[in-house]
PDB file of N, CA and C in Angstrom:
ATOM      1  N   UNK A   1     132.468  67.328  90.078  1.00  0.00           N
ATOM      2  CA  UNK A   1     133.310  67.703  88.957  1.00  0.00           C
ATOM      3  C   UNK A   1     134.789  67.595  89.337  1.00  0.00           C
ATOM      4  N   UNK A   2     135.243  67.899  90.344  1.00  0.00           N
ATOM      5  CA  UNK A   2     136.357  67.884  91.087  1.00  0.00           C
ATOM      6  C   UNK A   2     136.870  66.386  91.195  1.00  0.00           C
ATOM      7  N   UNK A   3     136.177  65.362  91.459  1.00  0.00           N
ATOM      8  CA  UNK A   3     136.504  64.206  91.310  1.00  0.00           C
ATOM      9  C   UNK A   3     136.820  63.477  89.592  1.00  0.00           C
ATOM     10  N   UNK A   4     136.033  64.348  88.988  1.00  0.00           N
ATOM     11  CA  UNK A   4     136.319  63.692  86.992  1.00  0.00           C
ATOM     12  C   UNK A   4     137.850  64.223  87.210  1.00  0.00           C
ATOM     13  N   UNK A   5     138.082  65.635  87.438  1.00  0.00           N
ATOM     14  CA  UNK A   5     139.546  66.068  87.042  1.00  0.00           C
ATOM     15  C   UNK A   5     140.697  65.237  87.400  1.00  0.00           C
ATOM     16  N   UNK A   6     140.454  64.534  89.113  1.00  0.00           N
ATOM     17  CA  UNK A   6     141.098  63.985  89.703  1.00  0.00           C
ATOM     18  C   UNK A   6     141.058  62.806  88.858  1.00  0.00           C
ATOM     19  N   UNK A   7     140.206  61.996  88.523  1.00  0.00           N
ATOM     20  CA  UNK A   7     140.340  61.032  87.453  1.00  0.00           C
ATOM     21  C   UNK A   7     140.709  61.201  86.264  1.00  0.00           C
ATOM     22  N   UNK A   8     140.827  62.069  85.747  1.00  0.00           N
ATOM     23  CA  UNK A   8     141.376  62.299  84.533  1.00  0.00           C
ATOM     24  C   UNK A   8     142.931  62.136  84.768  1.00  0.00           C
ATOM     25  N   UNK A   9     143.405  63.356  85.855  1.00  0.00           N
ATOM     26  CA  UNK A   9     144.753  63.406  86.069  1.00  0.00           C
ATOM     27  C   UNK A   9     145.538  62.147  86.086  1.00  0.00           C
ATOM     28  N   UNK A  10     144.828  61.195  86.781  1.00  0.00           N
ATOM     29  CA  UNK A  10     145.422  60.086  87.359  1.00  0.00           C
ATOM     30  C   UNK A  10     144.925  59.247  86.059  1.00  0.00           C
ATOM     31  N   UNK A  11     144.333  58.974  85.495  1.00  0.00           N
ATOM     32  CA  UNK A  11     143.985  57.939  84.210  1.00  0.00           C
ATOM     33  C   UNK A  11     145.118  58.714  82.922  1.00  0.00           C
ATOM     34  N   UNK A  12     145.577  60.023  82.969  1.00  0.00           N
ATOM     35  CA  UNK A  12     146.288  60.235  82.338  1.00  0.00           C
ATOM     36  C   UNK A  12     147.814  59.954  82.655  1.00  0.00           C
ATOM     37  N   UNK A  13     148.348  59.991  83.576  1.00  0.00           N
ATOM     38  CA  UNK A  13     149.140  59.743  84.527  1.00  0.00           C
ATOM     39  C   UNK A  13     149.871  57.897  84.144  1.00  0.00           C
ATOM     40  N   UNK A  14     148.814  57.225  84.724  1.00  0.00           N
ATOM     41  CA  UNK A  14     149.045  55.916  84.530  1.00  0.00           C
ATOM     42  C   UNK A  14     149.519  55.658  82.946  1.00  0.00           C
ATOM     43  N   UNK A  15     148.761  56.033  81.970  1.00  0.00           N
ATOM     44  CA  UNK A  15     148.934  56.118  80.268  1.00  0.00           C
ATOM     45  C   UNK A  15     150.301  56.769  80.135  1.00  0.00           C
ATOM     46  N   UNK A  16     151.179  57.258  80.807  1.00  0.00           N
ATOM     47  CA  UNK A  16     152.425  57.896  80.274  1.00  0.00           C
ATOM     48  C   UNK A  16     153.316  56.940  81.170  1.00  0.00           C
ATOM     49  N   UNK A  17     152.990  56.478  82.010  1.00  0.00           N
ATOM     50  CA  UNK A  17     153.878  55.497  82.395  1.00  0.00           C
ATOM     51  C   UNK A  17     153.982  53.886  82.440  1.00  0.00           C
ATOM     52  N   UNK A  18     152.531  53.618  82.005  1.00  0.00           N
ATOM     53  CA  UNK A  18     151.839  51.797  81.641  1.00  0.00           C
ATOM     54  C   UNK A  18     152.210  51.430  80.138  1.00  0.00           C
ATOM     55  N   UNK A  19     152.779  50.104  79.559  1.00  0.00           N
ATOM     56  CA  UNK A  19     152.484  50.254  78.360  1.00  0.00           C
ATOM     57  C   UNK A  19     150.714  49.793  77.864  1.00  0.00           C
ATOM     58  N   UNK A  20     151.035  49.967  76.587  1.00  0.00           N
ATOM     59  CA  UNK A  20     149.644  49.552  76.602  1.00  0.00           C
ATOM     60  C   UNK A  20     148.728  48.097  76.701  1.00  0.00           C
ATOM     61  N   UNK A  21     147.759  47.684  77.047  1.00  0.00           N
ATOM     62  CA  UNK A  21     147.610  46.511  77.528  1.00  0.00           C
ATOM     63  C   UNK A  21     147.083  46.414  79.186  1.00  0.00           C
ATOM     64  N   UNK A  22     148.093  47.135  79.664  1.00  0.00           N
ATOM     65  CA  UNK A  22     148.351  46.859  81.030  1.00  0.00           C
ATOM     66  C   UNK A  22     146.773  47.131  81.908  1.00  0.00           C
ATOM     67  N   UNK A  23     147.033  45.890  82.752  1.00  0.00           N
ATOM     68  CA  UNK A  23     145.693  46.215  83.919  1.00  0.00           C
ATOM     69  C   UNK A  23     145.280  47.499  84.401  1.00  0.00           C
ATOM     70  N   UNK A  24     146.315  48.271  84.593  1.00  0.00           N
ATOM     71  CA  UNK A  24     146.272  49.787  85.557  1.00  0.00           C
ATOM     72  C   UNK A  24     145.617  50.796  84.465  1.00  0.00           C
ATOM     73  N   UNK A  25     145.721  49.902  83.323  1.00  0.00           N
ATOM     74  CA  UNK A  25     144.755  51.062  82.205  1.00  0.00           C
ATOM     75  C   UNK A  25     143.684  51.103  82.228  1.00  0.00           C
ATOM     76  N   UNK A  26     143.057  49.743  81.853  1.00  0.00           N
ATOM     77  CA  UNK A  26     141.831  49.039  81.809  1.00  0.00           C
ATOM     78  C   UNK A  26     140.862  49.787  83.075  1.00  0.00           C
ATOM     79  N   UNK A  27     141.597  49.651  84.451  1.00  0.00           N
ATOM     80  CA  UNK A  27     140.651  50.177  85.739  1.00  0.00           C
ATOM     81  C   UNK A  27     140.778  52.146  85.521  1.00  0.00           C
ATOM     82  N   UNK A  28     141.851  52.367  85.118  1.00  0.00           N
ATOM     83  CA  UNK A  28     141.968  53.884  84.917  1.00  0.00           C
ATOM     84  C   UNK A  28     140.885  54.595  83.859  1.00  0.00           C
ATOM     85  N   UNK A  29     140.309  53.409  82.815  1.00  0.00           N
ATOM     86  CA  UNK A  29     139.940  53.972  82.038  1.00  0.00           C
ATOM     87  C   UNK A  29     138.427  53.704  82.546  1.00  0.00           C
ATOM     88  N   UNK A  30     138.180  52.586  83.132  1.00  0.00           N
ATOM     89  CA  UNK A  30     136.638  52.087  83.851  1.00  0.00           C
ATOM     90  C   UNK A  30     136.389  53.226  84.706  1.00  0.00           C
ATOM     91  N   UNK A  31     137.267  53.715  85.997  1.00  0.00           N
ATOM     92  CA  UNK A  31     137.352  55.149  86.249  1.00  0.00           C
ATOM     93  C   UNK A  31     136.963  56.291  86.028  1.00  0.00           C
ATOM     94  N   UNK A  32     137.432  56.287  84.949  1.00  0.00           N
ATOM     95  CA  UNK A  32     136.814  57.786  84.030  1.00  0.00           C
ATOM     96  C   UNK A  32     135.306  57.812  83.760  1.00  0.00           C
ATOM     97  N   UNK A  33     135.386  56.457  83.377  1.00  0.00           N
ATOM     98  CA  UNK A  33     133.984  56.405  82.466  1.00  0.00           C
ATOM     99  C   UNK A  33     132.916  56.216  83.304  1.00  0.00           C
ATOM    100  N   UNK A  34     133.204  55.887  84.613  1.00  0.00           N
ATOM    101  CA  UNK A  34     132.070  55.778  85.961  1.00  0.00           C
ATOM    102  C   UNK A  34     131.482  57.255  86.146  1.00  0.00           C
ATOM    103  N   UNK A  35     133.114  58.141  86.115  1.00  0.00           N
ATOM    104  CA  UNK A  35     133.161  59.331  86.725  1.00  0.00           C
ATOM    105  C   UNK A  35     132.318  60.435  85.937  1.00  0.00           C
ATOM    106  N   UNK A  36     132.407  60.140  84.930  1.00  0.00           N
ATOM    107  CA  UNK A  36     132.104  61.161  83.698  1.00  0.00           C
ATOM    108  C   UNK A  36     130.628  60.311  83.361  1.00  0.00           C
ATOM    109  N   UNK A  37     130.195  59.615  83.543  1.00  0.00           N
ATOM    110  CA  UNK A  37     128.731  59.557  83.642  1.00  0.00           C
ATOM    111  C   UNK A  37     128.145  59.934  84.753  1.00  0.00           C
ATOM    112  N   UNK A  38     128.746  59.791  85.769  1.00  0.00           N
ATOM    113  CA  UNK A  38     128.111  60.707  86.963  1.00  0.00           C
ATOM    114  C   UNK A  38     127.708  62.272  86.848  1.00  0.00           C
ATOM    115  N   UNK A  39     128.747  62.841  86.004  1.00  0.00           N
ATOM    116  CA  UNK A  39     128.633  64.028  85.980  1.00  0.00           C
ATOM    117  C   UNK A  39     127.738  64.631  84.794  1.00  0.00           C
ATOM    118  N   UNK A  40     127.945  63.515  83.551  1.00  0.00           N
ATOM    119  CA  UNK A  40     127.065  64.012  82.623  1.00  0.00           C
ATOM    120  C   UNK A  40     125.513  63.328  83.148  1.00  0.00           C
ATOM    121  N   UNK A  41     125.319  63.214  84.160  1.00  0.00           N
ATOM    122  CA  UNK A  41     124.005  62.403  84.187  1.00  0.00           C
ATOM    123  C   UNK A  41     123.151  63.631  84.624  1.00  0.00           C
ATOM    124  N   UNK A  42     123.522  65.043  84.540  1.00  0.00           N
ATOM    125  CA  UNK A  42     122.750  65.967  85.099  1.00  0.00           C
ATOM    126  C   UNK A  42     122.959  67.033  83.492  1.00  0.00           C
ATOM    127  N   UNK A  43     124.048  66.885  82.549  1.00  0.00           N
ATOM    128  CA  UNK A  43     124.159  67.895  81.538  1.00  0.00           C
ATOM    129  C   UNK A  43     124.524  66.983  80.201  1.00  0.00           C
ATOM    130  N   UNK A  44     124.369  67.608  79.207  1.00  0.00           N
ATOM    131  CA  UNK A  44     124.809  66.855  78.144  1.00  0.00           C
ATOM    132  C   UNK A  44     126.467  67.062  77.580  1.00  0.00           C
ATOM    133  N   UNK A  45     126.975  68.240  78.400  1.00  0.00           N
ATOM    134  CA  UNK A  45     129.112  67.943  77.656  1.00  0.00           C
ATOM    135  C   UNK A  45     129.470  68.713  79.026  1.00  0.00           C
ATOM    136  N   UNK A  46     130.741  68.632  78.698  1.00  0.00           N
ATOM    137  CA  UNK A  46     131.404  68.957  79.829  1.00  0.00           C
ATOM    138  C   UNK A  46     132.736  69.399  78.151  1.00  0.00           C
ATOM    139  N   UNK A  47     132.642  71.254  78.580  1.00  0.00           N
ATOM    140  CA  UNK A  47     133.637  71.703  78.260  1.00  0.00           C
ATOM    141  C   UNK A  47     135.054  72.469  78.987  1.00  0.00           C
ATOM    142  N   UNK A  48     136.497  71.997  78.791  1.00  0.00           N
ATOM    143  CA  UNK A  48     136.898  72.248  79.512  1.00  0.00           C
ATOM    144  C   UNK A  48     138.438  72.867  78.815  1.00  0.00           C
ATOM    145  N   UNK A  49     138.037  74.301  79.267  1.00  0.00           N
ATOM    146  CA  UNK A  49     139.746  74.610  78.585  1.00  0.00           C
ATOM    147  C   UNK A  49     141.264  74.437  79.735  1.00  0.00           C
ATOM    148  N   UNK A  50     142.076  74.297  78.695  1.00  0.00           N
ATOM    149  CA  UNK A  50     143.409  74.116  79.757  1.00  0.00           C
ATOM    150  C   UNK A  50     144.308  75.502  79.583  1.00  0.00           C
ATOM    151  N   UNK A  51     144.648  75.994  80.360  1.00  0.00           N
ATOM    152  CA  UNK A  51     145.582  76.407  80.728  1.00  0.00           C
ATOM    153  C   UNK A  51     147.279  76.008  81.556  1.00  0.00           C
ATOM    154  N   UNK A  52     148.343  76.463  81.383  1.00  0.00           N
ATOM    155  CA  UNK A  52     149.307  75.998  81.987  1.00  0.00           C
ATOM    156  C   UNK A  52     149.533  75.435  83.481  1.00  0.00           C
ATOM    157  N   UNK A  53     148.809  76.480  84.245  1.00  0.00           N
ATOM    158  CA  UNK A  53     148.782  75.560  85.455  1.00  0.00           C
ATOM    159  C   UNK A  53     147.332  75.545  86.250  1.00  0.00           C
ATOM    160  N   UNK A  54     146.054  75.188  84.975  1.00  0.00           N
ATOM    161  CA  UNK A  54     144.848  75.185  85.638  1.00  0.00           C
ATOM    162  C   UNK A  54     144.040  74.911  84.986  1.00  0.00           C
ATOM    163  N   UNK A  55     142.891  74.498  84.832  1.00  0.00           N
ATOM    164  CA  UNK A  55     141.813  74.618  83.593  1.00  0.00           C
ATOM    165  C   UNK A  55     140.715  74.822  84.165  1.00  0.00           C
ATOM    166  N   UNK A  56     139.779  75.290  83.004  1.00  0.00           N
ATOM    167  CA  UNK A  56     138.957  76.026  83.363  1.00  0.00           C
ATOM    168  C   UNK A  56     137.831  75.117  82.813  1.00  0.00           C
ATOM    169  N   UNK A  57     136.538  74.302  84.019  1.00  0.00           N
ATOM    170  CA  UNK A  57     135.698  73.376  83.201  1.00  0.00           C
ATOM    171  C   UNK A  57     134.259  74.165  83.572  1.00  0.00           C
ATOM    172  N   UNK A  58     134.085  74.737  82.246  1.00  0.00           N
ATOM    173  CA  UNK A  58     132.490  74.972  82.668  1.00  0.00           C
ATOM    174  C   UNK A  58     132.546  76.404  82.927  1.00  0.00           C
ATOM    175  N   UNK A  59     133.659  77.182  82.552  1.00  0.00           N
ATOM    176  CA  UNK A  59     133.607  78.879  82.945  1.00  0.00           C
ATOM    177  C   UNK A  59     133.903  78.825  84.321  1.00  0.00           C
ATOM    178  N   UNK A  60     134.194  77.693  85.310  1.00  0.00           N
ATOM    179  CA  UNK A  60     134.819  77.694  86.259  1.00  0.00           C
ATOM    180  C   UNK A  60     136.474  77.246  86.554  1.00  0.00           C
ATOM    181  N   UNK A  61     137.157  78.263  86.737  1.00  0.00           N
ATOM    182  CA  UNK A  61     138.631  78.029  87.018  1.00  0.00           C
ATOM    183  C   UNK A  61     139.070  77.029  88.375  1.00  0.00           C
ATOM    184  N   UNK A  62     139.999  76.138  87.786  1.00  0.00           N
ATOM    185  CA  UNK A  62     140.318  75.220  89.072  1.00  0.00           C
ATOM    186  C   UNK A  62     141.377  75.987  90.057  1.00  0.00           C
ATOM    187  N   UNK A  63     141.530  75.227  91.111  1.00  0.00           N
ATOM    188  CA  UNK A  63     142.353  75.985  92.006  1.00  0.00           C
ATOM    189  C   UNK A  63     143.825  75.615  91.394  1.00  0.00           C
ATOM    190  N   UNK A  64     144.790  76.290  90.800  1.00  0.00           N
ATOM    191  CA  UNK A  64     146.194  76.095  90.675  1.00  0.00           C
ATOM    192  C   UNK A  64     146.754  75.386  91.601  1.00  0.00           C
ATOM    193  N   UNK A  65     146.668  75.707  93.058  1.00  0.00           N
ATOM    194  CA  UNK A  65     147.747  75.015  94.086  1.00  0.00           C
ATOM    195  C   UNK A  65     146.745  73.587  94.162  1.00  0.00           C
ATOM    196  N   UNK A  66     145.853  73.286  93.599  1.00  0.00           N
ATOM    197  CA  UNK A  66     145.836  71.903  93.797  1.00  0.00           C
ATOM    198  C   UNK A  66     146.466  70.678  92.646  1.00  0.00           C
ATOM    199  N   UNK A  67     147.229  69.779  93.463  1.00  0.00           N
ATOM    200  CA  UNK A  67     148.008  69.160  92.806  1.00  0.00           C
ATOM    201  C   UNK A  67     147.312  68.555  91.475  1.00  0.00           C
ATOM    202  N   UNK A  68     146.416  67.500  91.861  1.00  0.00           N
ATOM    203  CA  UNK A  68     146.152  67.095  90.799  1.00  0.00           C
ATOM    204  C   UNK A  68     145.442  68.094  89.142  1.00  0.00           C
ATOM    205  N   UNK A  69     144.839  68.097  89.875  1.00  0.00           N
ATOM    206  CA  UNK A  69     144.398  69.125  88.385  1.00  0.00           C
ATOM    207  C   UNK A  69     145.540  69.915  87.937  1.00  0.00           C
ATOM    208  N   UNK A  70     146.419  70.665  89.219  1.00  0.00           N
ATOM    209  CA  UNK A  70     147.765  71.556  88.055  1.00  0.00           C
ATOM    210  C   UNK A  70     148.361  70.524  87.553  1.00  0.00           C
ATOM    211  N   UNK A  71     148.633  68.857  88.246  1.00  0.00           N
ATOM    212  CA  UNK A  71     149.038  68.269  86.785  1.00  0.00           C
ATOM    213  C   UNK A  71     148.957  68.064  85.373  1.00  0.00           C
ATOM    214  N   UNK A  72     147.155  67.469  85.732  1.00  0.00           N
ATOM    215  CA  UNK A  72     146.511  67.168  84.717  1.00  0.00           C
ATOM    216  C   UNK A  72     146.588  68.400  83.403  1.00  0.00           C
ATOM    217  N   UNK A  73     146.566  69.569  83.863  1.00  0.00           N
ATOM    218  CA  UNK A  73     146.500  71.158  83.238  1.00  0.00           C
ATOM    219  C   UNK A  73     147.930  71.004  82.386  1.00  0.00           C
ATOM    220  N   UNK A  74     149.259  70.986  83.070  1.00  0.00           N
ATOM    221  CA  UNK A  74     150.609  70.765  82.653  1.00  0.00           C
ATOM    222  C   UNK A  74     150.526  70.342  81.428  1.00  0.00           C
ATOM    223  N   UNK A  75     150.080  68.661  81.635  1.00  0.00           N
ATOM    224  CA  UNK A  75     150.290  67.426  81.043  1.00  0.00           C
ATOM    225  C   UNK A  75     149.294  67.741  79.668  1.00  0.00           C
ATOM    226  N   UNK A  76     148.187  68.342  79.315  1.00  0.00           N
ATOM    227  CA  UNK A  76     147.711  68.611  78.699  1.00  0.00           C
ATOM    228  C   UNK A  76     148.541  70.020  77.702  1.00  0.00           C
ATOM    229  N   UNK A  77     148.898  70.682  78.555  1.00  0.00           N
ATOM    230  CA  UNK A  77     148.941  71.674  77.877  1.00  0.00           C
ATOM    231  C   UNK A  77     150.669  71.919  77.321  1.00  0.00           C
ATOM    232  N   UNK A  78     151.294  70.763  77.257  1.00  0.00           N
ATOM    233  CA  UNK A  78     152.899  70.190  77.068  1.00  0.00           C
ATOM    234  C   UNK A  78     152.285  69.500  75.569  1.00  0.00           C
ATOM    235  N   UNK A  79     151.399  68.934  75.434  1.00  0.00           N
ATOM    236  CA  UNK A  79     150.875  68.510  74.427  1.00  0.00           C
ATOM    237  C   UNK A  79     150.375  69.131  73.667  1.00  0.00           C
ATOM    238  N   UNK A  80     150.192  70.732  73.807  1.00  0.00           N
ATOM    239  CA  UNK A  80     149.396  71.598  73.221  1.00  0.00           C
ATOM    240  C   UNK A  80     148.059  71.809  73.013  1.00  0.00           C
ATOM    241  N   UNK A  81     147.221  70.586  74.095  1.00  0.00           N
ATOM    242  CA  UNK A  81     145.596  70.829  73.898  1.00  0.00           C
ATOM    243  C   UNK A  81     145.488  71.934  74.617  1.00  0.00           C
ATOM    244  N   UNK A  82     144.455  72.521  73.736  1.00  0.00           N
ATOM    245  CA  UNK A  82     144.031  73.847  74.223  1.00  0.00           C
ATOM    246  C   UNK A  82     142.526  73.678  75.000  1.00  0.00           C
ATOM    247  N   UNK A  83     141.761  72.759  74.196  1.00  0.00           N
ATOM    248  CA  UNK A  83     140.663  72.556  75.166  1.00  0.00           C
ATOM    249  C   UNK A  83     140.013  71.052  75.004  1.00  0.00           C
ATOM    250  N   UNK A  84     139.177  70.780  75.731  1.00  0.00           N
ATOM    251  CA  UNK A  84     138.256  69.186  75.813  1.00  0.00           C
ATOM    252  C   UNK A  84     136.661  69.336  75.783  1.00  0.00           C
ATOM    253  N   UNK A  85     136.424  68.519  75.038  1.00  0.00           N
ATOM    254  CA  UNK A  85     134.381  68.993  75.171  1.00  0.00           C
ATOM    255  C   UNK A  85     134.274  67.446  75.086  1.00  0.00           C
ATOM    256  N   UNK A  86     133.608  66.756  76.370  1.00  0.00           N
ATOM    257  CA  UNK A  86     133.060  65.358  77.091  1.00  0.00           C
ATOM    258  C   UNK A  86     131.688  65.540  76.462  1.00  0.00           C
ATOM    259  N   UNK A  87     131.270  64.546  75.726  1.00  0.00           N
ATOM    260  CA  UNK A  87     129.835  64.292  75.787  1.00  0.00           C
ATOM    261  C   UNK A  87     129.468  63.160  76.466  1.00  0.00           C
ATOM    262  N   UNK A  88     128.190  63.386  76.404  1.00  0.00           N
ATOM    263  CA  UNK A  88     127.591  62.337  77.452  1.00  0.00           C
ATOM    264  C   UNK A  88     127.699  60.718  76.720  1.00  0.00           C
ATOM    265  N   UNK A  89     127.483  60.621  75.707  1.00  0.00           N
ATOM    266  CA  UNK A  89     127.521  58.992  75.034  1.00  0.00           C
ATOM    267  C   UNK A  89     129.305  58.539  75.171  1.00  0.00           C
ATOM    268  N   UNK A  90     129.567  58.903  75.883  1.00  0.00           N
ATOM    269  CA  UNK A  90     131.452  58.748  75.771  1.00  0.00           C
ATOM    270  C   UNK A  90     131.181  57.369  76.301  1.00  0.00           C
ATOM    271  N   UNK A  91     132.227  55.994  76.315  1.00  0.00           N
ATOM    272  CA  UNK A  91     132.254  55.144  76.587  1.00  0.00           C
ATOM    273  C   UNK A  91     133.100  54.721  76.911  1.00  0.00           C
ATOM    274  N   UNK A  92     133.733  52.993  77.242  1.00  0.00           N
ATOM    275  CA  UNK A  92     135.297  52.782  77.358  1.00  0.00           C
ATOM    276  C   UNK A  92     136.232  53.001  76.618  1.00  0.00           C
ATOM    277  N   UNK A  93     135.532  52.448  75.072  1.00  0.00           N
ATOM    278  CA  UNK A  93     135.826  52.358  74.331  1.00  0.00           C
ATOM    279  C   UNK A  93     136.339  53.447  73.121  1.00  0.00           C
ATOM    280  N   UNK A  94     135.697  54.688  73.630  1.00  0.00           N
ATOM    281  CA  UNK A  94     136.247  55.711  73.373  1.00  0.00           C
ATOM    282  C   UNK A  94     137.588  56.591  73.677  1.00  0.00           C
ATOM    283  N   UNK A  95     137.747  56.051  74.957  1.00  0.00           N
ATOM    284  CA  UNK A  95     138.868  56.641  75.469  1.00  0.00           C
ATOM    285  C   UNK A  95     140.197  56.142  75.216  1.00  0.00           C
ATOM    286  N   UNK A  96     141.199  56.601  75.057  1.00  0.00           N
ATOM    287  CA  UNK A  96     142.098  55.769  74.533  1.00  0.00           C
ATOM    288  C   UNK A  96     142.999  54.950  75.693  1.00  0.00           C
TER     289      UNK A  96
END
């Protein structure tokens, strides 16, 4: 699970600084979608609330002092999402 966040962070990451099109998306987003079938290959969603400097996936709180996820947490929550629910049929093509 620790590795989706880390992919998330970083597939979100690349999207605020790539325009769109760009190669570094395409693999960021292949990324995710490797990652997040790995994880749904044992459950059917992955719910995950954000907080300012942490989120919480699964009723489990991430560690704050770790970088990536307190990004990913930030970056989400500057945007005002309050939470994320992953289902398992998610695809490339879903993601933006």
């Amino acid at each position: 699970m620790a590795d989706l966040m880390v992919e998330l962070s970083v597939g979100l990451h690349k999207y605020s600084m790539y325009p769109d099109g760009h190669p570094l998306l395409e693999s960021a987003v292949s990324g995710i979608t490797r990652r997040l079938a790995l994880v749904l290959a044992e459950r059917q969603m992955i719910a995950i609330a954000v907080a300012r400097n942490h989120l919480v996936v699964d009723g489990v709180a991430t560690d704050p002092s770790h970088t990536a996820t307190r990004d990913l947490s930030l970056q989400l929550f500057r945007r005002e999402v309050g939470a994320v629910v992953l289902y398992e049929a998610v695809q490339d093509g879903d993601l933006p």
